[in-house]
Protein backbone atom coordinates (compact mmCIF):
# COMPACT_ATOMS: atom_id res chain seq x y z
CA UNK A 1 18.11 54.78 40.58
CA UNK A 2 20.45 56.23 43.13
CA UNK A 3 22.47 52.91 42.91
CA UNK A 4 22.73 52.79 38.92
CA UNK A 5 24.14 56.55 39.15
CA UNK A 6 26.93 55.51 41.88
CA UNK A 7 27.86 52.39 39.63
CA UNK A 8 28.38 54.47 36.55
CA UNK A 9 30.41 56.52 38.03
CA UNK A 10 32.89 54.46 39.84
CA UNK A 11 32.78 52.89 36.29
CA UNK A 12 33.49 56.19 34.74
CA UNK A 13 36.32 57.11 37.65
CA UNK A 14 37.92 53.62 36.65
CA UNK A 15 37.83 53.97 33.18
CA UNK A 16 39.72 57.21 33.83
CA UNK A 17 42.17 55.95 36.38
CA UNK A 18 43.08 53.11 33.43
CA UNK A 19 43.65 56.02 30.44
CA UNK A 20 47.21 56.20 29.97
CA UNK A 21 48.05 59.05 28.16
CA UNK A 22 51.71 58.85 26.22
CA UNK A 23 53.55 61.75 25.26
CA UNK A 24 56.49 62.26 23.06
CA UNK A 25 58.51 64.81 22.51
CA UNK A 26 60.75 65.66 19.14
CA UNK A 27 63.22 67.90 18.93
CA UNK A 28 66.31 68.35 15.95
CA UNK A 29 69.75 67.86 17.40
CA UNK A 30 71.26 71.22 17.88
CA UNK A 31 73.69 73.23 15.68
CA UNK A 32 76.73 71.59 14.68
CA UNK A 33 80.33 72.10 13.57
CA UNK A 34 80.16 71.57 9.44
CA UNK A 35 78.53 69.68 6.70
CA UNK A 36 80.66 66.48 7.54
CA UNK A 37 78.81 63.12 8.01
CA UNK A 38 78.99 62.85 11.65
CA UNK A 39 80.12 66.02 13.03
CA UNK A 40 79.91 67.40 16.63
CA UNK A 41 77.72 70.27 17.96
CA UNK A 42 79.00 73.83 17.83
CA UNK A 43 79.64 75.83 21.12
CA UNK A 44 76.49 77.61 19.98
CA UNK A 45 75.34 73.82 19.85
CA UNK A 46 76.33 73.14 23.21
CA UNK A 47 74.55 76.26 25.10
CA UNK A 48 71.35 75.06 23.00
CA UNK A 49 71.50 71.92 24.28
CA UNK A 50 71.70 73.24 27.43
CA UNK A 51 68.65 75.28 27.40
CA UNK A 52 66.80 72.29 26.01
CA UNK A 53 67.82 70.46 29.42
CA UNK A 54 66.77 73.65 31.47
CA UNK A 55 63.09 73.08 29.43
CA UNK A 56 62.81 69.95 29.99
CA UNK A 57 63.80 70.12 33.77
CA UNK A 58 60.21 69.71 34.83
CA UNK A 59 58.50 67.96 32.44
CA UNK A 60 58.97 64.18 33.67
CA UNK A 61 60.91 62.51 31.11
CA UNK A 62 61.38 58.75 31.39
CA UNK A 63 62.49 57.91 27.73
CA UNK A 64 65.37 58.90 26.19
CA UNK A 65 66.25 57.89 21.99
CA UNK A 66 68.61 59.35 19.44
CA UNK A 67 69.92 58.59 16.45
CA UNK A 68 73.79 57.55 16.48
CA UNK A 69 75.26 60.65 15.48
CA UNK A 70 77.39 62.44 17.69
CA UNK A 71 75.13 65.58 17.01
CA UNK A 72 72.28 63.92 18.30
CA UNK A 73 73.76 62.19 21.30
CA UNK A 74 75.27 65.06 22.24
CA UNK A 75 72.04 67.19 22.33
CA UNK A 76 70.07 64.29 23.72
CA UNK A 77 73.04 63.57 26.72
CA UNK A 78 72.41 67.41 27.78
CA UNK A 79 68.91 66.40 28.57
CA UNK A 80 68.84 62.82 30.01
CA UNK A 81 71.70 63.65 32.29
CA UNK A 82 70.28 66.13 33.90
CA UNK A 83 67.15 63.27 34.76
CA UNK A 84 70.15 60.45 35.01
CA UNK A 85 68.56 58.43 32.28
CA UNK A 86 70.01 56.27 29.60
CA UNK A 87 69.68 56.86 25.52
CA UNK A 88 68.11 54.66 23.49
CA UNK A 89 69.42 54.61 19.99
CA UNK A 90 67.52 53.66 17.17
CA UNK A 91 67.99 54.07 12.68
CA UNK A 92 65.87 56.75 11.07
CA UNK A 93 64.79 54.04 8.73
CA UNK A 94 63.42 51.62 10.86
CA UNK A 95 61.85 54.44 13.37
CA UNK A 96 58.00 53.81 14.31
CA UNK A 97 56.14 55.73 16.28
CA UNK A 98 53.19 53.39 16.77
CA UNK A 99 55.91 50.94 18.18
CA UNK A 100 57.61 53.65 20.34
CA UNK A 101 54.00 53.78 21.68
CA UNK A 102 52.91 50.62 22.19
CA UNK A 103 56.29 50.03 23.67
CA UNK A 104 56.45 52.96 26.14
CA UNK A 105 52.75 53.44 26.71
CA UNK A 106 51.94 55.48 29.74
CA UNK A 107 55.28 57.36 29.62
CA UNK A 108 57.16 60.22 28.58
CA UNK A 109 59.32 60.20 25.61
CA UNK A 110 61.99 62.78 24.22
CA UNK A 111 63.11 62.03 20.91
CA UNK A 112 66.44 63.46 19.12
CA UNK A 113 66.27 63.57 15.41
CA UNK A 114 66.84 65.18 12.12
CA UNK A 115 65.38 68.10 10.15
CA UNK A 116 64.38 65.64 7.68
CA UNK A 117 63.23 63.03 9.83
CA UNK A 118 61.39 64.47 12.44
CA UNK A 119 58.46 65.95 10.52
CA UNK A 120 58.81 62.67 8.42
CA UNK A 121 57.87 60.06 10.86
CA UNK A 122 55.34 62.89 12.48
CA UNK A 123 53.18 63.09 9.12
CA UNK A 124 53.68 59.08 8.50
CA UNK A 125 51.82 58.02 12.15
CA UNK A 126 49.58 61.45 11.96
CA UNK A 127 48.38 60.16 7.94
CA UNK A 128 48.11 63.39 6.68
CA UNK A 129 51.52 66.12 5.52
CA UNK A 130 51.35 68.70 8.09
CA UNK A 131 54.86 69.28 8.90
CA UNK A 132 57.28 70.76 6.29
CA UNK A 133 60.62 69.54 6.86
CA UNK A 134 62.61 71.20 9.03
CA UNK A 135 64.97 73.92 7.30
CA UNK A 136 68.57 73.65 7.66
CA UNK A 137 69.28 76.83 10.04
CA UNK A 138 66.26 75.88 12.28
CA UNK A 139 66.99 74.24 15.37
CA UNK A 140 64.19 75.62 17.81
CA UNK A 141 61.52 73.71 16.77
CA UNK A 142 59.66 71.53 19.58
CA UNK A 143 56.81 69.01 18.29
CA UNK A 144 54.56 67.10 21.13
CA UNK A 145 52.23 64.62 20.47
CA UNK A 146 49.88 63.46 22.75
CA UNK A 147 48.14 59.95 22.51
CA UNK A 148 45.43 58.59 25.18
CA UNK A 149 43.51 55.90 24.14
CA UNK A 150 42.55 56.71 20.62
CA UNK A 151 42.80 60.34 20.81
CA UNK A 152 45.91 62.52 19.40
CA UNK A 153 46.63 65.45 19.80
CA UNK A 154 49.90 67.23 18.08
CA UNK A 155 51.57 70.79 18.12
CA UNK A 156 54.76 72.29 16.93
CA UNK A 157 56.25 75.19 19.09
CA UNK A 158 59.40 77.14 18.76
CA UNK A 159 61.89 77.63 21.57
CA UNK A 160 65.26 79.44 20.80
């Protein structure tokens, strides 16, 4: 009996060691200049972006994406410097989640995006409208999702 009890749980400390849990990080780029297409972050912008890298200073970030706006890369370049990383650009349109995922599975993932984007692709992999989109003077909004094996877990916070 003693030998069926030590089996299961080496199994059980194996099947643990294998979990892989993948988390992912959204955040809205922060505020910029004017109403323009592509326009540039504020200086209010910048310092934002700056205390987004000082949050993110501990948490071990290994993936970086944005959108190719300046507003975006410029919020997400804050951040992945500080961890001398590399941005990852991908279209709103095409964005997946479940392919970030299976892509970057084990790892850490911020991801720079758009009021009406973010909760968007959020409610789309989630199957259910739980996020409003993001309102236009918000930019403090932090959502985490958490995936290991076939359990997610999801929260917004708000940081200013």
């Amino acid at each position: 009996m003693k030998n069926w009890i030590l089996i299961y749980v080496i199994w059980g400390c194996f099947c643990m060691a294998n979990a892989q849990t993948t988390t992912l990080y959204f955040i809205r780029h922060a505020e910029k200049m004017n109403t323009s297409p592509n326009p540039e972050l504020t200086e209010e912008g910048i310092q934002r972006a700056l205390r987004w890298a000082n949050f993110f200073e501990k948490i071990p970030l290994t993936v970086f994406y944005t959108t190719l706006t300046q507003r975006t890369q410029m919020t997400c370049s804050y951040i992945a410097t500080t961890k001398q990383k590399e941005m990852l650009f991908y279209e709103a349109s095409g964005f997946s989640i479940e392919e970030i995922c299976k892509k970057h599975k084990g790892e850490t993932i911020l991801i720079v995006g758009h009021s009406n984007t973010i909760p968007k692709h959020i409610n789309t992999f989630l199957g259910s409208e739980i996020y409003p989109l993001i309102e236009e003077n918000n930019f403090g909004n932090l959502y985490t999702l958490t995936i290991e094996e076939d359990k997610v877990t999801h929260s917004l916070t708000i940081h200013n």
